[in-house]
N, C-alpha and C. Protein backbone atom coordinates (compact mmCIF):
# COMPACT_ATOMS: atom_id res chain seq x y z
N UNK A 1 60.75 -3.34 39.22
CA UNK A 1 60.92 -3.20 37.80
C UNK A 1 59.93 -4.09 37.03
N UNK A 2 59.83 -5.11 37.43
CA UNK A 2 58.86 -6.41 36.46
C UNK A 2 57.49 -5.54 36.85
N UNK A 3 57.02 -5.39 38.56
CA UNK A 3 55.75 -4.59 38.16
C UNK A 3 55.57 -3.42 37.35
N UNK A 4 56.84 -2.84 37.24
CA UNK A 4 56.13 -1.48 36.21
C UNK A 4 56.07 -2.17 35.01
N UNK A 5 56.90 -2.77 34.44
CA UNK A 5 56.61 -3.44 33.30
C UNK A 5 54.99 -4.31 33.09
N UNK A 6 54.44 -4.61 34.10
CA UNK A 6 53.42 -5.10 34.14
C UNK A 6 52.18 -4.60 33.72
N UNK A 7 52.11 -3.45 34.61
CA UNK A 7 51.27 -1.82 34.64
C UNK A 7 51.38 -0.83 33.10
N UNK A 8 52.69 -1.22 32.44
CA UNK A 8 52.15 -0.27 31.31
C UNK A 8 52.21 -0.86 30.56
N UNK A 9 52.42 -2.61 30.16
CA UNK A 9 51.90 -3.75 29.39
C UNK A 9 50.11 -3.54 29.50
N UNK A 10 50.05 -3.57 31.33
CA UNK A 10 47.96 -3.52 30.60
C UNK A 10 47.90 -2.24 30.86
N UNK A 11 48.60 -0.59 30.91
CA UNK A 11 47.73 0.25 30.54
C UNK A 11 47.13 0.04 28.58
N UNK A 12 49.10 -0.26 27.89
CA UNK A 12 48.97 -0.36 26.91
C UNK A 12 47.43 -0.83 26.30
N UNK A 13 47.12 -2.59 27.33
CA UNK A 13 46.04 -3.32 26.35
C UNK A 13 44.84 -2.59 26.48
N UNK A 14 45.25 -1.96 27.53
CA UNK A 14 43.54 -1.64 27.94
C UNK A 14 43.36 -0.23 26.61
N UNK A 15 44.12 0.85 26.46
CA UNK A 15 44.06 1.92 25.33
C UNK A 15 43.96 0.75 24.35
N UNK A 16 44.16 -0.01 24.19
CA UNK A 16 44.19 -0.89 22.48
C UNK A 16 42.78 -1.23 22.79
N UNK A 17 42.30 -1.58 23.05
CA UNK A 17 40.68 -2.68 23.17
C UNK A 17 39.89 -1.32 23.12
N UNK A 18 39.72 -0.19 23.84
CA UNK A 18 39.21 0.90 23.77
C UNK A 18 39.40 0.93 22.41
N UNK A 19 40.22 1.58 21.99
CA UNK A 19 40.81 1.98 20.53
C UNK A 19 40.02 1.40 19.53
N UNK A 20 40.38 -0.33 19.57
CA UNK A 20 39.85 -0.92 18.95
C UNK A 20 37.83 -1.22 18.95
N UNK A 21 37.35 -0.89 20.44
CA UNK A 21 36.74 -0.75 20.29
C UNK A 21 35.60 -0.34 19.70
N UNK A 22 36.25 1.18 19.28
CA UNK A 22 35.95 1.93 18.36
C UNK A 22 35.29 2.08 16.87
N UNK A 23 35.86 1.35 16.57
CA UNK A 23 36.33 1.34 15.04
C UNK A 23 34.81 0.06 14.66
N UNK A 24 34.48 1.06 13.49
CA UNK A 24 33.40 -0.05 12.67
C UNK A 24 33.90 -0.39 11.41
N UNK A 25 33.42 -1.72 11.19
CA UNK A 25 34.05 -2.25 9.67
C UNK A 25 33.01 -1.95 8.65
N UNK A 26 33.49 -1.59 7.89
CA UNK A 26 33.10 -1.49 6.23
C UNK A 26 32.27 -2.36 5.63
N UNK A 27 31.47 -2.93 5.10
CA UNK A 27 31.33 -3.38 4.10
C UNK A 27 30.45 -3.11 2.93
N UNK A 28 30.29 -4.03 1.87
CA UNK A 28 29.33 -3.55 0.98
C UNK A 28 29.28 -4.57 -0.07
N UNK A 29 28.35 -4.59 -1.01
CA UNK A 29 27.74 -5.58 -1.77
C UNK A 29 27.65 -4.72 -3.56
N UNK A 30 28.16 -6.03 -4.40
CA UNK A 30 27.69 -5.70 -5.80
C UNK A 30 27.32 -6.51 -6.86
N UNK A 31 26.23 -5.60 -7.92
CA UNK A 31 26.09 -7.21 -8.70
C UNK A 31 26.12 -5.98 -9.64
N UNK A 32 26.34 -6.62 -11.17
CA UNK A 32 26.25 -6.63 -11.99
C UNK A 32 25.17 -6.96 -13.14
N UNK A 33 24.54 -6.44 -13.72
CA UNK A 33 23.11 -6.33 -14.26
C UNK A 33 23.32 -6.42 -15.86
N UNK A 34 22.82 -7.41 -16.56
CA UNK A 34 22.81 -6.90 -18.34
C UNK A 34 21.20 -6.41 -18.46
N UNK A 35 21.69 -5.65 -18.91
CA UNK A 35 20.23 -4.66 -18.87
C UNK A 35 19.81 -4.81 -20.16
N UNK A 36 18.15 -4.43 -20.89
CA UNK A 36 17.99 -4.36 -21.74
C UNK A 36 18.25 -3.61 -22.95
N UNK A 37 19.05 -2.64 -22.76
CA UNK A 37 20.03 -1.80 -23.70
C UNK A 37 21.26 -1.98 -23.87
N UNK A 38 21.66 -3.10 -23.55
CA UNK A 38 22.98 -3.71 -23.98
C UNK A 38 23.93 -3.25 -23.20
N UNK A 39 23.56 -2.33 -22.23
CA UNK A 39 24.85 -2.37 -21.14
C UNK A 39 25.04 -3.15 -19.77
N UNK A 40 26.49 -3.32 -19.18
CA UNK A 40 26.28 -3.90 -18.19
C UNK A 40 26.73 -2.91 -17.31
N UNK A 41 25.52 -2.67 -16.29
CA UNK A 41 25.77 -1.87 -14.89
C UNK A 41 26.04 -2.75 -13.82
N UNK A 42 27.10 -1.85 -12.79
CA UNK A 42 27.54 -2.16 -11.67
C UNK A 42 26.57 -1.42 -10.64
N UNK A 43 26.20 -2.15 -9.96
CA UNK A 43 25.86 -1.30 -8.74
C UNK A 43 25.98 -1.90 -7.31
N UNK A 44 26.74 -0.81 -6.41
CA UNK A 44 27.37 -1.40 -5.48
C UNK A 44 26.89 -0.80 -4.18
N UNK A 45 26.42 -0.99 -2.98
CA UNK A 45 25.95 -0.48 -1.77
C UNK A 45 26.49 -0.42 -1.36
N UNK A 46 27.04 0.27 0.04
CA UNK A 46 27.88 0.67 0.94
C UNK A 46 26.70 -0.21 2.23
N UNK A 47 26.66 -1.48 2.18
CA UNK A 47 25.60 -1.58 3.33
C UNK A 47 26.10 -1.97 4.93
N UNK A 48 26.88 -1.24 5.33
CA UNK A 48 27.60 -1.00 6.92
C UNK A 48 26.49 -0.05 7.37
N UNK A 49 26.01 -0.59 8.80
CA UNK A 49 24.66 0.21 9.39
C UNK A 49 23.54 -0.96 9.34
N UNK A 50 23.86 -2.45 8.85
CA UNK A 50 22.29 -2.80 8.57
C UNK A 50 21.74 -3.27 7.00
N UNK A 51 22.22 -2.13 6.28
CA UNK A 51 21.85 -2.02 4.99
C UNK A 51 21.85 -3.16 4.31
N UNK A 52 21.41 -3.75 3.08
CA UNK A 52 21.46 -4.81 1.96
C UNK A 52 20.62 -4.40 0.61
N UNK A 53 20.54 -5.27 -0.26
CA UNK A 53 20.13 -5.19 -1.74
C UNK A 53 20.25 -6.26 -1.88
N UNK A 54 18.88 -6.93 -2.74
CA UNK A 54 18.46 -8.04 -4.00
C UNK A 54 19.39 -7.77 -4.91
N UNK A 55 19.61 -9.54 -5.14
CA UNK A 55 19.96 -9.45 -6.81
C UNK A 55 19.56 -9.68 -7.90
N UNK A 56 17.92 -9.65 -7.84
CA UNK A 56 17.07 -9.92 -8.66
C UNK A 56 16.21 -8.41 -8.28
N UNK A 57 15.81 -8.30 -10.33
CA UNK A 57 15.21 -7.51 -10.10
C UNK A 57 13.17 -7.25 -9.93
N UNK A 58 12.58 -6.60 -9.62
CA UNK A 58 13.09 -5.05 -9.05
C UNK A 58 13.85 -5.56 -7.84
N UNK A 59 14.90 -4.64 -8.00
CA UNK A 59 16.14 -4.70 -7.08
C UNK A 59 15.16 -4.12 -5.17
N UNK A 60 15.48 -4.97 -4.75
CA UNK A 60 15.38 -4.41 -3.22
C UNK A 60 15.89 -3.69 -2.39
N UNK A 61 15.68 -2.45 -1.71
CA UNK A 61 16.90 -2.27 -0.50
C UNK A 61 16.17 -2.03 0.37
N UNK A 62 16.85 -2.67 1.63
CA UNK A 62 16.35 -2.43 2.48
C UNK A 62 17.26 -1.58 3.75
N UNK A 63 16.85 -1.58 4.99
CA UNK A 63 17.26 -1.72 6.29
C UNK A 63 17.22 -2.36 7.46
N UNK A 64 18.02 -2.66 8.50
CA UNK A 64 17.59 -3.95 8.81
C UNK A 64 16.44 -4.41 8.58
N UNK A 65 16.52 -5.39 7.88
CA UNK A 65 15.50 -6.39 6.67
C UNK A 65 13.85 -5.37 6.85
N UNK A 66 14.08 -4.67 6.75
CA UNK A 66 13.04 -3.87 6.27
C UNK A 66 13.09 -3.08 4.96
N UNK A 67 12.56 -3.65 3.93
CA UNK A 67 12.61 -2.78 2.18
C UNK A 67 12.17 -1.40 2.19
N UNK A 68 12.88 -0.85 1.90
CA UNK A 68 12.64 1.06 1.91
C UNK A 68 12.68 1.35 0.73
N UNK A 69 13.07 1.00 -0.21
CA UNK A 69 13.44 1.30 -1.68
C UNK A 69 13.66 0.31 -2.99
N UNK A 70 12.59 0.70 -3.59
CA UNK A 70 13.27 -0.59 -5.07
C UNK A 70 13.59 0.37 -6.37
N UNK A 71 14.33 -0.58 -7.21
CA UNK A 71 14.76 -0.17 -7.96
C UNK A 71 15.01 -0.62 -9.12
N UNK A 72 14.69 -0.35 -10.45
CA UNK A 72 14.41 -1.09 -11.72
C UNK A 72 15.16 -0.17 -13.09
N UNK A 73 15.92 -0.45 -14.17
CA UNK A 73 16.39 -0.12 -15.11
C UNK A 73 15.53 0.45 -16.11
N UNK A 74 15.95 1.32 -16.63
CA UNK A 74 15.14 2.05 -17.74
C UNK A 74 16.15 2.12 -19.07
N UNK A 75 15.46 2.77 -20.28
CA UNK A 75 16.30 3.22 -21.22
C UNK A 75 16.08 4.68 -21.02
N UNK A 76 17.74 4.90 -21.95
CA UNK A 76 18.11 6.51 -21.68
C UNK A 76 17.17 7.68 -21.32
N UNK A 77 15.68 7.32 -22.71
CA UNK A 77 15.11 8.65 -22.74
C UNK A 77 13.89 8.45 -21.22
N UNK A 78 14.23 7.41 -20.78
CA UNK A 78 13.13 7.24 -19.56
C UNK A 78 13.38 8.46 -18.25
N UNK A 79 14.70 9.01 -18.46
CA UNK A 79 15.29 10.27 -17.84
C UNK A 79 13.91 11.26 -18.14
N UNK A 80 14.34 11.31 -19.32
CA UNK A 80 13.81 12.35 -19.91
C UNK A 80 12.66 12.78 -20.20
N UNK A 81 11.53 11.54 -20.15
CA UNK A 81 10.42 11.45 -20.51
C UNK A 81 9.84 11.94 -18.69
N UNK A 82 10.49 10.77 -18.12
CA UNK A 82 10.34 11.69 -16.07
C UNK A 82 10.55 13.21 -15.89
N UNK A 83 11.17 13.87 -16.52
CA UNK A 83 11.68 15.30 -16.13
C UNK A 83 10.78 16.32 -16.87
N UNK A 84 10.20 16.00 -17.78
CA UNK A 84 8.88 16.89 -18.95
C UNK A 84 8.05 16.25 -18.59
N UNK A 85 7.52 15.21 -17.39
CA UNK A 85 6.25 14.54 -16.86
C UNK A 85 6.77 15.83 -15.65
N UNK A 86 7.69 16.03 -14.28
CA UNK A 86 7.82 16.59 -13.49
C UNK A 86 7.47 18.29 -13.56
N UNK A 87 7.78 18.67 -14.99
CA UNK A 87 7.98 20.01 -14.70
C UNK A 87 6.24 20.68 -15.33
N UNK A 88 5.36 19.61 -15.66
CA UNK A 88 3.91 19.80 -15.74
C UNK A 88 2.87 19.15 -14.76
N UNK A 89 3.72 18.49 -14.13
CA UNK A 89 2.56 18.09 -12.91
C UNK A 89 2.59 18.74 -12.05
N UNK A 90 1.41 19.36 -11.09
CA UNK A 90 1.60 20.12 -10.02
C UNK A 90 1.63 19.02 -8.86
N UNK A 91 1.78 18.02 -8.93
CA UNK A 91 1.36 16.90 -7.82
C UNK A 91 2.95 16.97 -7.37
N UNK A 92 4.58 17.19 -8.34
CA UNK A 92 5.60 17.20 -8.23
C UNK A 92 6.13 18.39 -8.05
N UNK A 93 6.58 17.80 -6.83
CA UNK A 93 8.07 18.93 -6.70
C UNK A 93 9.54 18.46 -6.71
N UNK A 94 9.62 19.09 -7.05
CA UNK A 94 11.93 18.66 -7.63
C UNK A 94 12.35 19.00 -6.46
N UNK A 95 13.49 18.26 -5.67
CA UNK A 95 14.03 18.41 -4.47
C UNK A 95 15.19 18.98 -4.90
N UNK A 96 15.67 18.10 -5.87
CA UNK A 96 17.27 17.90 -6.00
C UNK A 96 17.61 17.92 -7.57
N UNK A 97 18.53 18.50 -7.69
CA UNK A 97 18.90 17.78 -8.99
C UNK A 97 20.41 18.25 -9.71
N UNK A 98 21.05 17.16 -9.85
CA UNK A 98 22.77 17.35 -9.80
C UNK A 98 23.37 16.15 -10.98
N UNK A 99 24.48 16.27 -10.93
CA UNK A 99 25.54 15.15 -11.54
C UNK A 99 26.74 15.12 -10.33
N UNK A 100 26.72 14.00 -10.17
CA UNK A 100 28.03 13.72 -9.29
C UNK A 100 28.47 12.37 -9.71
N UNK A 101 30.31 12.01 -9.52
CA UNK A 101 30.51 10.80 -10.10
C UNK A 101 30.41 10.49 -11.74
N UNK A 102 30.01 9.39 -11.89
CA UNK A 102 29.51 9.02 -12.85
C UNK A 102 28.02 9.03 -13.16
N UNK A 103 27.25 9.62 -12.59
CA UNK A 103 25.84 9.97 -12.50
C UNK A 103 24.92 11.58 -12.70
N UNK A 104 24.15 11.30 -13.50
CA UNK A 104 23.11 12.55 -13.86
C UNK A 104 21.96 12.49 -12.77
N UNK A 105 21.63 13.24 -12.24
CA UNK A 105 20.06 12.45 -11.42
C UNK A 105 19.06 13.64 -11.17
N UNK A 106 18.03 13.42 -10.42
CA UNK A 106 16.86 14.53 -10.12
C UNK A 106 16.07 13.30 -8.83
N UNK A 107 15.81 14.47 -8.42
CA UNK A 107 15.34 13.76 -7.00
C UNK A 107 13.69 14.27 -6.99
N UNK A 108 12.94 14.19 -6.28
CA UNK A 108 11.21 14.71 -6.42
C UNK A 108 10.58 14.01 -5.72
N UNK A 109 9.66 15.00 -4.98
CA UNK A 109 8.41 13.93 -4.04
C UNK A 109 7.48 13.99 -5.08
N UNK A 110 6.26 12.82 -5.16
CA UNK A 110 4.98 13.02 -5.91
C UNK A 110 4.25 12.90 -4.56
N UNK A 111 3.12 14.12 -4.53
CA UNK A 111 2.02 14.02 -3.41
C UNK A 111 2.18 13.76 -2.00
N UNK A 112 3.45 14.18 -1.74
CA UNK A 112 4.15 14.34 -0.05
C UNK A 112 4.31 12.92 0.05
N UNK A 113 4.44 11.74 -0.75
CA UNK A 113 4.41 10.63 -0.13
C UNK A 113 4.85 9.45 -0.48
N UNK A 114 6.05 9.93 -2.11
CA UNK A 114 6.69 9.19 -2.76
C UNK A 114 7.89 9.77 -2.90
N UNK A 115 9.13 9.79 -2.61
CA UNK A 115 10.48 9.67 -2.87
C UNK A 115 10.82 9.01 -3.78
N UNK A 116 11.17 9.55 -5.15
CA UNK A 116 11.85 9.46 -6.47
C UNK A 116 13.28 9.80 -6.53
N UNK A 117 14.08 9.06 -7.15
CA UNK A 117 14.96 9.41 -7.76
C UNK A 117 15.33 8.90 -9.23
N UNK A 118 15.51 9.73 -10.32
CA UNK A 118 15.77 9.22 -11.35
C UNK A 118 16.89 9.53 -11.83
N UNK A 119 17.71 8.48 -12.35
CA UNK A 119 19.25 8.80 -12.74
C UNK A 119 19.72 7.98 -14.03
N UNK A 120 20.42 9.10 -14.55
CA UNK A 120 21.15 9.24 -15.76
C UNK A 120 22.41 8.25 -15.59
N UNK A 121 22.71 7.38 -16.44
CA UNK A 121 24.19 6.48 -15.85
C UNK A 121 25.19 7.14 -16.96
N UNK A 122 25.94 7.63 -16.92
CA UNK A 122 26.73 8.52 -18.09
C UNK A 122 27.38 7.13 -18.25
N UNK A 123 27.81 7.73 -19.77
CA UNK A 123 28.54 6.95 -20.61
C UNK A 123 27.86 5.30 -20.99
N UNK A 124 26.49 5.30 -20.79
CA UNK A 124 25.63 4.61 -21.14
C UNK A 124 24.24 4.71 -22.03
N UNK A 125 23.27 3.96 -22.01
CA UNK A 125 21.99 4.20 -23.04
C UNK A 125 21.03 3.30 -21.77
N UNK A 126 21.57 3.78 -20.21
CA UNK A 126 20.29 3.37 -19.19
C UNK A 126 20.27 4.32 -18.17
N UNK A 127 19.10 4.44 -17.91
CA UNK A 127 18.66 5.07 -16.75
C UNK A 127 18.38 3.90 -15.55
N UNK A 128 18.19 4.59 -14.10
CA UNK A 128 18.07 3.93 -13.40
C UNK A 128 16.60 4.72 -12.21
N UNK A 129 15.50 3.72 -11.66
CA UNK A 129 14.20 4.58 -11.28
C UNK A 129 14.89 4.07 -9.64
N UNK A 130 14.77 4.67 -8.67
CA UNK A 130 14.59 4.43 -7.60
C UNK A 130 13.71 5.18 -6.64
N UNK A 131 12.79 3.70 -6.35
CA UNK A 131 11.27 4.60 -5.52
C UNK A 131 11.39 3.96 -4.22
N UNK A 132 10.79 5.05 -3.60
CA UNK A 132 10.51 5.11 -1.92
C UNK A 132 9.49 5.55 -1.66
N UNK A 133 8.65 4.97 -0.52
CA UNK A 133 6.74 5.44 -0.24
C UNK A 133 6.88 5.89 1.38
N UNK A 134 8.43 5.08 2.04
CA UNK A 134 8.71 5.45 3.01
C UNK A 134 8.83 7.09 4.15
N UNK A 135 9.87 7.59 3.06
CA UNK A 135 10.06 8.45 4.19
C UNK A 135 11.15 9.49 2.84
N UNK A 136 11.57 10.51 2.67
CA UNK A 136 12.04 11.49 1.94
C UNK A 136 13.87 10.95 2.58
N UNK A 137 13.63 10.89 4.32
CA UNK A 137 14.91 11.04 4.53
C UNK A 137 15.51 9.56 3.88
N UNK A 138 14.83 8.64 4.81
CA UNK A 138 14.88 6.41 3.46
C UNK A 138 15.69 6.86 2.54
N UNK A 139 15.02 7.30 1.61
CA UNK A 139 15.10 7.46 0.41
C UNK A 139 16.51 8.40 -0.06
N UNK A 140 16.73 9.14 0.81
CA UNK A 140 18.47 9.62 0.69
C UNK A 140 19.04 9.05 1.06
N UNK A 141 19.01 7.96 2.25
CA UNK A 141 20.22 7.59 3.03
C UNK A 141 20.21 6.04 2.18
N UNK A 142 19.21 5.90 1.54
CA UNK A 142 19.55 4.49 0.31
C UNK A 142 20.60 5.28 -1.04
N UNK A 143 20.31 6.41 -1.51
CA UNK A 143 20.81 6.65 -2.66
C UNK A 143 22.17 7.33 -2.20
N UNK A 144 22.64 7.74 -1.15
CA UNK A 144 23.75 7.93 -0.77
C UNK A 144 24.74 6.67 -0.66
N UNK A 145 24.28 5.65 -0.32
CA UNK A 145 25.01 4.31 -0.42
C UNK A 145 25.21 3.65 -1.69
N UNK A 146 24.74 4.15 -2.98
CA UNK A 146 24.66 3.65 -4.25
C UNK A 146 25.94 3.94 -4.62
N UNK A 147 26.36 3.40 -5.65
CA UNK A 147 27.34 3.76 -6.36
C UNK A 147 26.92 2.68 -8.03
N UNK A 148 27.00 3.42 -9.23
CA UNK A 148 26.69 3.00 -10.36
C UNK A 148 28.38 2.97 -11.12
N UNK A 149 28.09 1.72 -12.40
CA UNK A 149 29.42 1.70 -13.06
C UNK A 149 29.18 0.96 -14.07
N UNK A 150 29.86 1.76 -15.38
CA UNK A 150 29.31 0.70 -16.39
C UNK A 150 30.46 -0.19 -16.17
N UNK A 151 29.83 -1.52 -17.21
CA UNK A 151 31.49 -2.64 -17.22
C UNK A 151 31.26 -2.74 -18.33
């Protein structure tokens, strides 16, 4: 009797440590920015995988400590003035372009060899530029980890 009790005490540990094995932790990073249009943005990374961000700007991101992407504040019409520069240059092509969240954005390579994203922060008077020279895919798997917020 005590040995069976023994035997499915460590089958138990042994499924737990597996189990636990498993499992990756979370984390992520945020700062808060007073920008030159009088708002204050949140912006927060999801950086589990490696990932990080400066808190000075131009903002940094990298991967393991390698910078793939920076990123710097605009005012509102800086959207806008990017999107009537995009739709007359032939050097640009538009990848993407959506609202999700709290965010307006447009995505675009210039000359096969710059990854843009420019985004709208709703319910604000800032835009936000994020450039990549890296790689098209970099450059999504940084802006997928973003998350924007006014305070």
């Amino acid at each position: 009797m005590k040995i069976k009790k023994i035997i499915i005490v460590s089958i138990f540990l042994i499924v737990m440590a597996v189990l636990l094995t498993g499992c990756e932790s979370r984390s992520s990073k945020s700062y808060t920015y007073d920008v030159e249009t009088g708002d204050k943005i949140e912006i927060k990374m999801n950086t589990t995988g490696g990932y990080d961000m400066t808190s000075k700007l131009p903002i940094k991101f990298s991967k393991d400590d390698e910078v793939i992407s920076q990123g710097a504040f605009g005012k509102e019409n800086v959207y806008d003035l990017y999107y009537d520069r995009l739709k007359s240059d032939s050097d640009v092509n538009l990848i993407e372009e959506k609202s999700k969240d709290n965010i307006k954005y447009f995505f675009y390579e210039y000359k096969g060899s710059e990854y843009n994203y420019i985004i709208k922060i709703k319910d604000s008077d800032t835009c936000f530029i994020l450039a990549n020279n890296v790689s098209r895919k970099s450059a999504q798997e940084i802006f997928e980890k973003l998350e924007f917020e006014v305070k």
